[in-house]
C-alpha atoms as a PDB file:
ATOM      1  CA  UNK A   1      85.015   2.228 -60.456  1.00  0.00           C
ATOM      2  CA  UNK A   2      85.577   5.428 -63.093  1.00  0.00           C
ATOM      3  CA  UNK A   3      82.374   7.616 -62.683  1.00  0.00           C
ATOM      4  CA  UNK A   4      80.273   8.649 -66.091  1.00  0.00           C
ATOM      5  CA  UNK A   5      78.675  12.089 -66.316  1.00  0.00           C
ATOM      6  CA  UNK A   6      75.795  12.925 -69.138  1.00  0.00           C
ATOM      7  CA  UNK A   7      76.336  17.170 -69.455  1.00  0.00           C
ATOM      8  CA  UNK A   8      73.251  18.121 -71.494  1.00  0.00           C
ATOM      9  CA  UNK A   9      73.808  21.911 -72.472  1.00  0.00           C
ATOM     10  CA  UNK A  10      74.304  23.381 -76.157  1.00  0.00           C
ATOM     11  CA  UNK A  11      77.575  25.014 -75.247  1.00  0.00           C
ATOM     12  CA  UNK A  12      78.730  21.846 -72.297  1.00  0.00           C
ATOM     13  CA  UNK A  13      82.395  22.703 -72.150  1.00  0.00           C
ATOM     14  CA  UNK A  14      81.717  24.916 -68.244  1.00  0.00           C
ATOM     15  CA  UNK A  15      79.696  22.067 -67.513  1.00  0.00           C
ATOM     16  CA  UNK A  16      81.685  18.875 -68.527  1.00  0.00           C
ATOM     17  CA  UNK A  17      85.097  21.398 -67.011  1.00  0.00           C
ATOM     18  CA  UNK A  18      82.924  21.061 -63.662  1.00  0.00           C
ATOM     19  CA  UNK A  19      82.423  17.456 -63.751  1.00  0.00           C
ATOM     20  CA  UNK A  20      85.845  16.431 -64.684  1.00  0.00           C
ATOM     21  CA  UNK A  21      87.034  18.708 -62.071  1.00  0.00           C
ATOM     22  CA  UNK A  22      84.360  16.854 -59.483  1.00  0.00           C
ATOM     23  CA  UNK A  23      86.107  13.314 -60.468  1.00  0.00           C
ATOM     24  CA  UNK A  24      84.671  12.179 -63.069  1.00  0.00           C
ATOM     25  CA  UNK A  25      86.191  10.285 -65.607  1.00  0.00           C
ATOM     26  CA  UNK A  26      84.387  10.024 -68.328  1.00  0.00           C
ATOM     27  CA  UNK A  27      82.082  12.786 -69.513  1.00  0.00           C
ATOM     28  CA  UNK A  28      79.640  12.450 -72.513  1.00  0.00           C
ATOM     29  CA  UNK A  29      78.260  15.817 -73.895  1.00  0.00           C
ATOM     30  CA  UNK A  30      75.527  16.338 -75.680  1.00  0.00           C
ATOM     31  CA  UNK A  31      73.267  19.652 -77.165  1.00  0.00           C
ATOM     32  CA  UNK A  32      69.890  18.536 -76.343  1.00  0.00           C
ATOM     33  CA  UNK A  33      67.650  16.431 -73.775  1.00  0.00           C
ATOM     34  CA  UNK A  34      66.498  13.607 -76.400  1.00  0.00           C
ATOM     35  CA  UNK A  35      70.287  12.818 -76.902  1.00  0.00           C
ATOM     36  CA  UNK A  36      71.165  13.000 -73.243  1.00  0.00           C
ATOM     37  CA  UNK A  37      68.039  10.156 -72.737  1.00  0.00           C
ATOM     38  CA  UNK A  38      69.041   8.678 -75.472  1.00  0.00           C
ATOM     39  CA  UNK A  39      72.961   8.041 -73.923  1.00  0.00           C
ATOM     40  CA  UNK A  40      71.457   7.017 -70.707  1.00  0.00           C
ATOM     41  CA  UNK A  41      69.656   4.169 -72.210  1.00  0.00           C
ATOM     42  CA  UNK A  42      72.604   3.206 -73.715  1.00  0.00           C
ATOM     43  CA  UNK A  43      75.225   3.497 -70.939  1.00  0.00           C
ATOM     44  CA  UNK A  44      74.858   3.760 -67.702  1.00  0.00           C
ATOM     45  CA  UNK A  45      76.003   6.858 -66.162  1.00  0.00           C
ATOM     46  CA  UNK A  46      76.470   8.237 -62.042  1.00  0.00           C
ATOM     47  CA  UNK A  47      75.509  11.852 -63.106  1.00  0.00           C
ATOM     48  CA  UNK A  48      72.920  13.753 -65.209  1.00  0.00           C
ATOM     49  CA  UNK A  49      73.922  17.406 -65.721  1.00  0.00           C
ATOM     50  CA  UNK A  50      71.792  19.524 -67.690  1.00  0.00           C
ATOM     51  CA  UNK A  51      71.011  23.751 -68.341  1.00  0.00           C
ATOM     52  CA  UNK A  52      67.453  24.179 -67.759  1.00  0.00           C
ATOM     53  CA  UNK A  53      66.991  25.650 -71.135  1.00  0.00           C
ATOM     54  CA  UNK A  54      67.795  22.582 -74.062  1.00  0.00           C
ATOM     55  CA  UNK A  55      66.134  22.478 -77.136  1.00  0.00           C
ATOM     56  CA  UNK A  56      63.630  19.984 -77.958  1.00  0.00           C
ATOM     57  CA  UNK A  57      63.152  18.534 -74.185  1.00  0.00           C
ATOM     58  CA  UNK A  58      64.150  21.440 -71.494  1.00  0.00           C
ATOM     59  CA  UNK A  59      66.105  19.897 -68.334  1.00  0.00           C
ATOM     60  CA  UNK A  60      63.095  19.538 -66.330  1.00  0.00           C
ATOM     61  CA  UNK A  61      61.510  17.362 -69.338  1.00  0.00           C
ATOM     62  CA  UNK A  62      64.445  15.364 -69.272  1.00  0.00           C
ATOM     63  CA  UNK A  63      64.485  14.689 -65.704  1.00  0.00           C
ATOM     64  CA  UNK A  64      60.971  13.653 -65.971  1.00  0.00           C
ATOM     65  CA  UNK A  65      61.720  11.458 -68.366  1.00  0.00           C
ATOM     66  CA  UNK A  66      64.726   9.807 -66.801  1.00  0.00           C
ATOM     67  CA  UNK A  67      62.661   9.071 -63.681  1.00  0.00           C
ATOM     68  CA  UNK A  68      60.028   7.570 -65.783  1.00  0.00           C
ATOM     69  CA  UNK A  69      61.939   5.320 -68.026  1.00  0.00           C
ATOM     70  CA  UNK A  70      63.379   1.829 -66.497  1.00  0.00           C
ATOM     71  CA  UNK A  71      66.892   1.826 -65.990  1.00  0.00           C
ATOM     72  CA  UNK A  72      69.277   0.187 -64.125  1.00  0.00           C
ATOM     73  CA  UNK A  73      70.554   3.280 -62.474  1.00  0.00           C
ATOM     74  CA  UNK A  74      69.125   6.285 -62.117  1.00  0.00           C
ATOM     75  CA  UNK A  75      71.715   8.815 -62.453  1.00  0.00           C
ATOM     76  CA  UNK A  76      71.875  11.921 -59.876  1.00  0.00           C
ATOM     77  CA  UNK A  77      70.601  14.787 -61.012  1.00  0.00           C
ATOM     78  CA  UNK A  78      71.392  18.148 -60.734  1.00  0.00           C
ATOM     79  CA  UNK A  79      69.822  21.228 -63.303  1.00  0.00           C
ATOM     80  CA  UNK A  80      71.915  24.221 -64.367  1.00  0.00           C
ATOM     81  CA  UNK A  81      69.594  27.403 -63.918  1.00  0.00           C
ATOM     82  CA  UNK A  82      70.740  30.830 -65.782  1.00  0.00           C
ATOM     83  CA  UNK A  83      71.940  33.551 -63.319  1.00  0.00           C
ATOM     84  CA  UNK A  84      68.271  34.332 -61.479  1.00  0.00           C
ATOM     85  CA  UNK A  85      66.043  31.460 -62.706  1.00  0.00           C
ATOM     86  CA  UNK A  86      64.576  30.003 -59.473  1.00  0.00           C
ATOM     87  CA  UNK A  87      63.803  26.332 -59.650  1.00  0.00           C
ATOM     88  CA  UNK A  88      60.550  24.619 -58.779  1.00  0.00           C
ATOM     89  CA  UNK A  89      60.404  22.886 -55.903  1.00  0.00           C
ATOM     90  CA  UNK A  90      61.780  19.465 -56.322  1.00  0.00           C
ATOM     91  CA  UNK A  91      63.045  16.244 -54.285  1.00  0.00           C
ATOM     92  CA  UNK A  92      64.390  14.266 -57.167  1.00  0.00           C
ATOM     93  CA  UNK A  93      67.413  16.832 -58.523  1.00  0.00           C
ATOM     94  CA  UNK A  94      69.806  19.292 -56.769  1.00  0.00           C
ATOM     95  CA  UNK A  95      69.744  22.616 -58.722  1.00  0.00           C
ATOM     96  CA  UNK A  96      72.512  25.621 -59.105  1.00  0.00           C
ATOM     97  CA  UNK A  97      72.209  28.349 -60.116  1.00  0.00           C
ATOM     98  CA  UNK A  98      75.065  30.492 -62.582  1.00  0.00           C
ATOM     99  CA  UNK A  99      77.931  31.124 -62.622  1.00  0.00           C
ATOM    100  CA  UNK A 100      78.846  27.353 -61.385  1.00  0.00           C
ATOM    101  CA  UNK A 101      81.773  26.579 -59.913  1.00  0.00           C
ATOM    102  CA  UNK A 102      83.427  22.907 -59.398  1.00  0.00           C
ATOM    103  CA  UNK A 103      82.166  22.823 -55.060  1.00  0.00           C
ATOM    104  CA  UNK A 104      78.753  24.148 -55.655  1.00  0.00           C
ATOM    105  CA  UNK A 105      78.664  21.101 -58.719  1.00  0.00           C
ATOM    106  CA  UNK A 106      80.094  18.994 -56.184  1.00  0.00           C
ATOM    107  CA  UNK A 107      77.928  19.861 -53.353  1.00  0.00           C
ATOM    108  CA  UNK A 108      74.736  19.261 -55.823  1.00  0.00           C
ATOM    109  CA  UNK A 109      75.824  16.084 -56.815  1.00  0.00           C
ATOM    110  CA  UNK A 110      76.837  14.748 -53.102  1.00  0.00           C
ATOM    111  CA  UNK A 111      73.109  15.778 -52.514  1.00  0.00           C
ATOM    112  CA  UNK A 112      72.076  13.466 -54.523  1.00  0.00           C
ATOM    113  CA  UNK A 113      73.713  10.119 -53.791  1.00  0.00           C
ATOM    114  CA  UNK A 114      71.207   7.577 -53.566  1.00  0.00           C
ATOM    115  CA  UNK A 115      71.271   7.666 -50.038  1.00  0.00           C
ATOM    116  CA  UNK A 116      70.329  11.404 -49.859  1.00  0.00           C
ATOM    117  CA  UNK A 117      67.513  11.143 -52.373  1.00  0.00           C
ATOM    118  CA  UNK A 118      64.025  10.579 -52.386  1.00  0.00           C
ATOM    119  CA  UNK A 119      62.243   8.404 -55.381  1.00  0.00           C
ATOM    120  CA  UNK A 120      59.098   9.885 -56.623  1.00  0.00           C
ATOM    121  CA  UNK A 121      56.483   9.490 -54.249  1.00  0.00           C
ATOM    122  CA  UNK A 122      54.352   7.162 -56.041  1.00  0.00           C
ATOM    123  CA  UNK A 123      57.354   4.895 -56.707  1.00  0.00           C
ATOM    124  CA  UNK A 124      57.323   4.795 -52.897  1.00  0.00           C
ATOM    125  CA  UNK A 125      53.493   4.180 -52.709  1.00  0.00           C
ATOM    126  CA  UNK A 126      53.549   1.697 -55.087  1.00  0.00           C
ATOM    127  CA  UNK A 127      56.592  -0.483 -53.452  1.00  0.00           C
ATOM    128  CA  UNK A 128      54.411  -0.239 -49.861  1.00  0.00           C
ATOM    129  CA  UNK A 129      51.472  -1.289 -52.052  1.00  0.00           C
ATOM    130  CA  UNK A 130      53.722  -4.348 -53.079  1.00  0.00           C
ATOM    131  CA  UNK A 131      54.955  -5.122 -49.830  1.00  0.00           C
ATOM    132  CA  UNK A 132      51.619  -5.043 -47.967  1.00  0.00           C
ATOM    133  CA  UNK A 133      49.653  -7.273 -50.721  1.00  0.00           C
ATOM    134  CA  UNK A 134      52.627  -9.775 -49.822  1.00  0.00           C
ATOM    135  CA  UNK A 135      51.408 -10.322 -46.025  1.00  0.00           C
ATOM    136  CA  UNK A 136      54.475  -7.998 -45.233  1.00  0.00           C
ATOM    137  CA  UNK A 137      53.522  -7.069 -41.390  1.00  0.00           C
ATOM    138  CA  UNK A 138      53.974  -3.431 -40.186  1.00  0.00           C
ATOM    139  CA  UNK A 139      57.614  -3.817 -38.223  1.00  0.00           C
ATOM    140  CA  UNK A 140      61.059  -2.275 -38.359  1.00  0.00           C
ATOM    141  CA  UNK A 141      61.850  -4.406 -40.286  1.00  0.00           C
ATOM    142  CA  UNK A 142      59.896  -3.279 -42.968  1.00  0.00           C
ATOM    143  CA  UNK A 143      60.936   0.018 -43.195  1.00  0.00           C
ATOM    144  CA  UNK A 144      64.370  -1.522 -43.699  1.00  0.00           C
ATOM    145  CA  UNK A 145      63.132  -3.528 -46.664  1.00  0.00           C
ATOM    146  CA  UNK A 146      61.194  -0.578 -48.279  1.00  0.00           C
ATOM    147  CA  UNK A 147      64.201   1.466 -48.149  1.00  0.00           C
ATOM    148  CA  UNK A 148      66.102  -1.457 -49.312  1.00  0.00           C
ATOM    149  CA  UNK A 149      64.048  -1.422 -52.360  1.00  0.00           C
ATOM    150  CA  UNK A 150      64.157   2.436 -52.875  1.00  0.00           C
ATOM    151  CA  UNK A 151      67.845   2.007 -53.300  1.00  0.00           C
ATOM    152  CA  UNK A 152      67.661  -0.989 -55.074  1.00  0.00           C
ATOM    153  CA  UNK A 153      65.297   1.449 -58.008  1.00  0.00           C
ATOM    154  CA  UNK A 154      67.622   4.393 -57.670  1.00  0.00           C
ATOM    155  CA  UNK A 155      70.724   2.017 -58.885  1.00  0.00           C
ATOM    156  CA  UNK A 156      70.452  -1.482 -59.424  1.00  0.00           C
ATOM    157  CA  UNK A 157      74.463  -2.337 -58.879  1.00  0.00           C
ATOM    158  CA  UNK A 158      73.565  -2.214 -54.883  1.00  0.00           C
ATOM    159  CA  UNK A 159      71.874  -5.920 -55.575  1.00  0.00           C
ATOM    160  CA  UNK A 160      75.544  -7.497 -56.460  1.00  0.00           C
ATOM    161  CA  UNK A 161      76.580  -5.763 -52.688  1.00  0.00           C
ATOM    162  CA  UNK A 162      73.828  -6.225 -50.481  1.00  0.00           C
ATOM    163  CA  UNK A 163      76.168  -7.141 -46.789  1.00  0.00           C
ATOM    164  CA  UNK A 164      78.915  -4.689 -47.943  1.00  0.00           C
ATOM    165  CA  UNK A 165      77.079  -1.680 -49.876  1.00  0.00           C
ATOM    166  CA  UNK A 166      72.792  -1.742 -49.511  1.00  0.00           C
ATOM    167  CA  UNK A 167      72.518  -3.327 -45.590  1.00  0.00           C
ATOM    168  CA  UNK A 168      75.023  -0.792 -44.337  1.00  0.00           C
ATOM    169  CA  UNK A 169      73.575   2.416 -46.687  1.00  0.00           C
ATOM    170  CA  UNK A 170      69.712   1.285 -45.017  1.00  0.00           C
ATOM    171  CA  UNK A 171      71.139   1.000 -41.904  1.00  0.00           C
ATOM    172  CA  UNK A 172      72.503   4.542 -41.270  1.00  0.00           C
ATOM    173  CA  UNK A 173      69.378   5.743 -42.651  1.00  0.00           C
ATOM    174  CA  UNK A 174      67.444   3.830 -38.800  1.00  0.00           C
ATOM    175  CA  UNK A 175      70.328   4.054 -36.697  1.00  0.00           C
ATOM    176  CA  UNK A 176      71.408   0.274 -37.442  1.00  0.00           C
ATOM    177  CA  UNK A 177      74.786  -2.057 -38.485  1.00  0.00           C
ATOM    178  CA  UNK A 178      74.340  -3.772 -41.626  1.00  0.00           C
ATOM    179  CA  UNK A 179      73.420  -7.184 -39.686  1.00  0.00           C
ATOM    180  CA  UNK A 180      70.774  -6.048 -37.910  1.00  0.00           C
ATOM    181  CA  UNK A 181      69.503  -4.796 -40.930  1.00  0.00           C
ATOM    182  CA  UNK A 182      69.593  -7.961 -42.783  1.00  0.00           C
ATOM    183  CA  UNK A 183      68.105  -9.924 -39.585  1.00  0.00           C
ATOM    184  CA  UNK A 184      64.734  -7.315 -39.599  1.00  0.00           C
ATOM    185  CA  UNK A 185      64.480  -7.811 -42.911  1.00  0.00           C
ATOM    186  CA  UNK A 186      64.456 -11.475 -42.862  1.00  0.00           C
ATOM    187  CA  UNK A 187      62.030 -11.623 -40.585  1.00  0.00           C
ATOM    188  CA  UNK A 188      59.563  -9.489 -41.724  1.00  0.00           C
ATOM    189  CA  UNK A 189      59.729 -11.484 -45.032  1.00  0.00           C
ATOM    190  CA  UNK A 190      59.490 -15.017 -43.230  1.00  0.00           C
ATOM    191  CA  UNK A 191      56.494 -13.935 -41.785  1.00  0.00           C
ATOM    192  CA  UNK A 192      54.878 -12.510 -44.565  1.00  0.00           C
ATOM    193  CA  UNK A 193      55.262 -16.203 -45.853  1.00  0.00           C
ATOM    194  CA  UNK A 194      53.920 -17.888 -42.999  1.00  0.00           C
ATOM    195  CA  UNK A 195      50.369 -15.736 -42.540  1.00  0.00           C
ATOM    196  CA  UNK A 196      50.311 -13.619 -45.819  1.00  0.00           C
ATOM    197  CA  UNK A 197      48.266 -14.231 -49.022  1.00  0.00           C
ATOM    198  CA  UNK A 198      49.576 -17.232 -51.125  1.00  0.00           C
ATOM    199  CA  UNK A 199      47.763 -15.951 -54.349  1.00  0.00           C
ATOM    200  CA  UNK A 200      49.341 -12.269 -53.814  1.00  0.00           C
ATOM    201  CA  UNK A 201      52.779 -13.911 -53.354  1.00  0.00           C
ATOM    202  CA  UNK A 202      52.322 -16.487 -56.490  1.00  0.00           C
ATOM    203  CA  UNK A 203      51.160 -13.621 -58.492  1.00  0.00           C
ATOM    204  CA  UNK A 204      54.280 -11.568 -57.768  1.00  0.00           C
ATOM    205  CA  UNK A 205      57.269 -14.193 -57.478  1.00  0.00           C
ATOM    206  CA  UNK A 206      55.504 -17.031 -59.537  1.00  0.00           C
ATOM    207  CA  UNK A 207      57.981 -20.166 -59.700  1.00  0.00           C
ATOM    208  CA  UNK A 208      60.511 -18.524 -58.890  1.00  0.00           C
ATOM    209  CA  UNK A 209      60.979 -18.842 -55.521  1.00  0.00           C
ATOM    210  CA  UNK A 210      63.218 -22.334 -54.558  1.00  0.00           C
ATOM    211  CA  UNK A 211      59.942 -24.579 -53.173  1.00  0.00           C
ATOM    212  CA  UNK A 212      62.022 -26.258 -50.656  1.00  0.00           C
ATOM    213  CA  UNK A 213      63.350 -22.949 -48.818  1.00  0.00           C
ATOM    214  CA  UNK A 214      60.001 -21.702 -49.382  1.00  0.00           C
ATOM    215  CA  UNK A 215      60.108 -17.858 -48.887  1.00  0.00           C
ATOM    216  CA  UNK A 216      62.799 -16.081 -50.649  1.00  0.00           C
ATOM    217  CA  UNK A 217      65.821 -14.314 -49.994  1.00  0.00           C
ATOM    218  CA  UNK A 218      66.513 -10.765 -48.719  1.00  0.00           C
ATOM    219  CA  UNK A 219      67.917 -10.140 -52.070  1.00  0.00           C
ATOM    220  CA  UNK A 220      65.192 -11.813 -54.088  1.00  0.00           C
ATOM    221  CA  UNK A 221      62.755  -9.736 -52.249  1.00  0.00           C
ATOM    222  CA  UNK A 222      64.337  -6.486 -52.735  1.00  0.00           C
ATOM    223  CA  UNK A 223      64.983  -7.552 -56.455  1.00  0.00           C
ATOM    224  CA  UNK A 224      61.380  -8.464 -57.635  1.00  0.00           C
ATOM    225  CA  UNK A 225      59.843  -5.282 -56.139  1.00  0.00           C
ATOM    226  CA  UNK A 226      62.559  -2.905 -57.211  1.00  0.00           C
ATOM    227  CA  UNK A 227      62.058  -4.579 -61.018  1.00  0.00           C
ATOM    228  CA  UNK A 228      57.865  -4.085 -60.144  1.00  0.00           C
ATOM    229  CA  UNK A 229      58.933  -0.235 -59.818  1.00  0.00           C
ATOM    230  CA  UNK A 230      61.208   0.032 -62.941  1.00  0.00           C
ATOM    231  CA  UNK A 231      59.177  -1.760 -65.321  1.00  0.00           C
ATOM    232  CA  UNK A 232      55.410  -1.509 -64.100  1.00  0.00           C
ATOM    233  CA  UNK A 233      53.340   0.117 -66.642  1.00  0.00           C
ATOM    234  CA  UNK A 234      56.166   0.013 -69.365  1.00  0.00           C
ATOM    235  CA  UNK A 235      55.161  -1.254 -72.960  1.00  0.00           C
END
């Protein structure tokens, strides 16, 4: 799969030289944080590069606003500071500061692989939230599922992989294969189904859930509450 990088800087050529150099393909550069959103909502990229200082929307406005807006992946993140800027303190983005060079870009952006990030902290609250109103009981298994669904917001193409890519990703995250990952998170979900709030679990999964299996599937789970993240709120 060719890797896409969005360099947001008014002069991008050190930055989109460092992201070719860190292996990706295909680098789109732009001269201001509007334009960079803008490209984002239109293609989906691995990477978000950006200086601190844009015009219009600075890099920490832009980053804000990538976090907040629903897409399919969120890119990883890392912020370009000028030669003694220090950045705030952050969990979302990797920062570097100038001059850059193609391993300290690198490093930053292995930082921030999905399964070395953390999702905004009420993103987290809210997916517990979800999972609890569901009859979800407190168990390993659980854990596995809410980190399943973390994942699942930070970039949606883990859903179309779940035994080979997202079970295996959660799992080194509790010390766990893949399998046993799957298993806990089956059976926290069956027995949310069997003692947890019908009217909860209507209101979330409606019809959609096949009546004669009854409870749904590990990835139907992990869909609907990832999708509850990305577009809760949104007009």
């Amino acid at each position: 799969m060719a890797l896409c990088a969005v360099i947001a800087s008014i002069d991008g050529g050190e930055l989109a030289a460092c992201a070719s150099a860190a292996g990706f393909a295909e680098v789109i550069s732009v001269r201001d944080g509007l334009s960079a959103l803008r490209r984002l909502r239109e293609r989906t990229a691995d990477a978000l590069i950006a200086d601190a200082v844009l015009p219009g929307l600075d890099g920490l406005g832009l980053f804000r606003r990538v976090l907040e807006s629903p897409l399919r992946v969120h890119p990883a993140m890392v912020l370009a500071l000028p030669e003694g800027m220090s950045a705030p303190p952050h969990e979302e983005f990797a920062a570097v500061e100038r001059p850059l060079s193609v391993e300290r870009v690198r490093a930053a952006l292995e930082s921030q692989r999905p399964e070395n990030r953390a999702i905004p902290e009420e993103k987290r609250r809210r997916a517990r939230e979800a999972l609890s109103s569901l009859g979800v009981p407190d168990h390993r298994g659980t854990d596995c599922l809410a980190r399943a669904v973390e994942l699942a917001w930070l970039d949606g193409r883990y859903l179309s992989a779940l035994t080979s890519r997202l079970y295996p990703a959660v799992g080194r995250s509790f010390g766990m294969d893949g399998r046993a990952v799957e298993r806990a998170i089956r059976y926290v979900i069956d027995a949310a189904w069997r003692m947890g709030e019908i009217e909860a679990q209507y209101q979330i999964f409606g019809n959609t859930v096949d009546a004669r299996r009854g409870s749904p599937t590990c990835g139907e789970m992990i869909a609907r509450i990832a999708d509850i993240l990305r577009w809760e709120g949104r007009a």
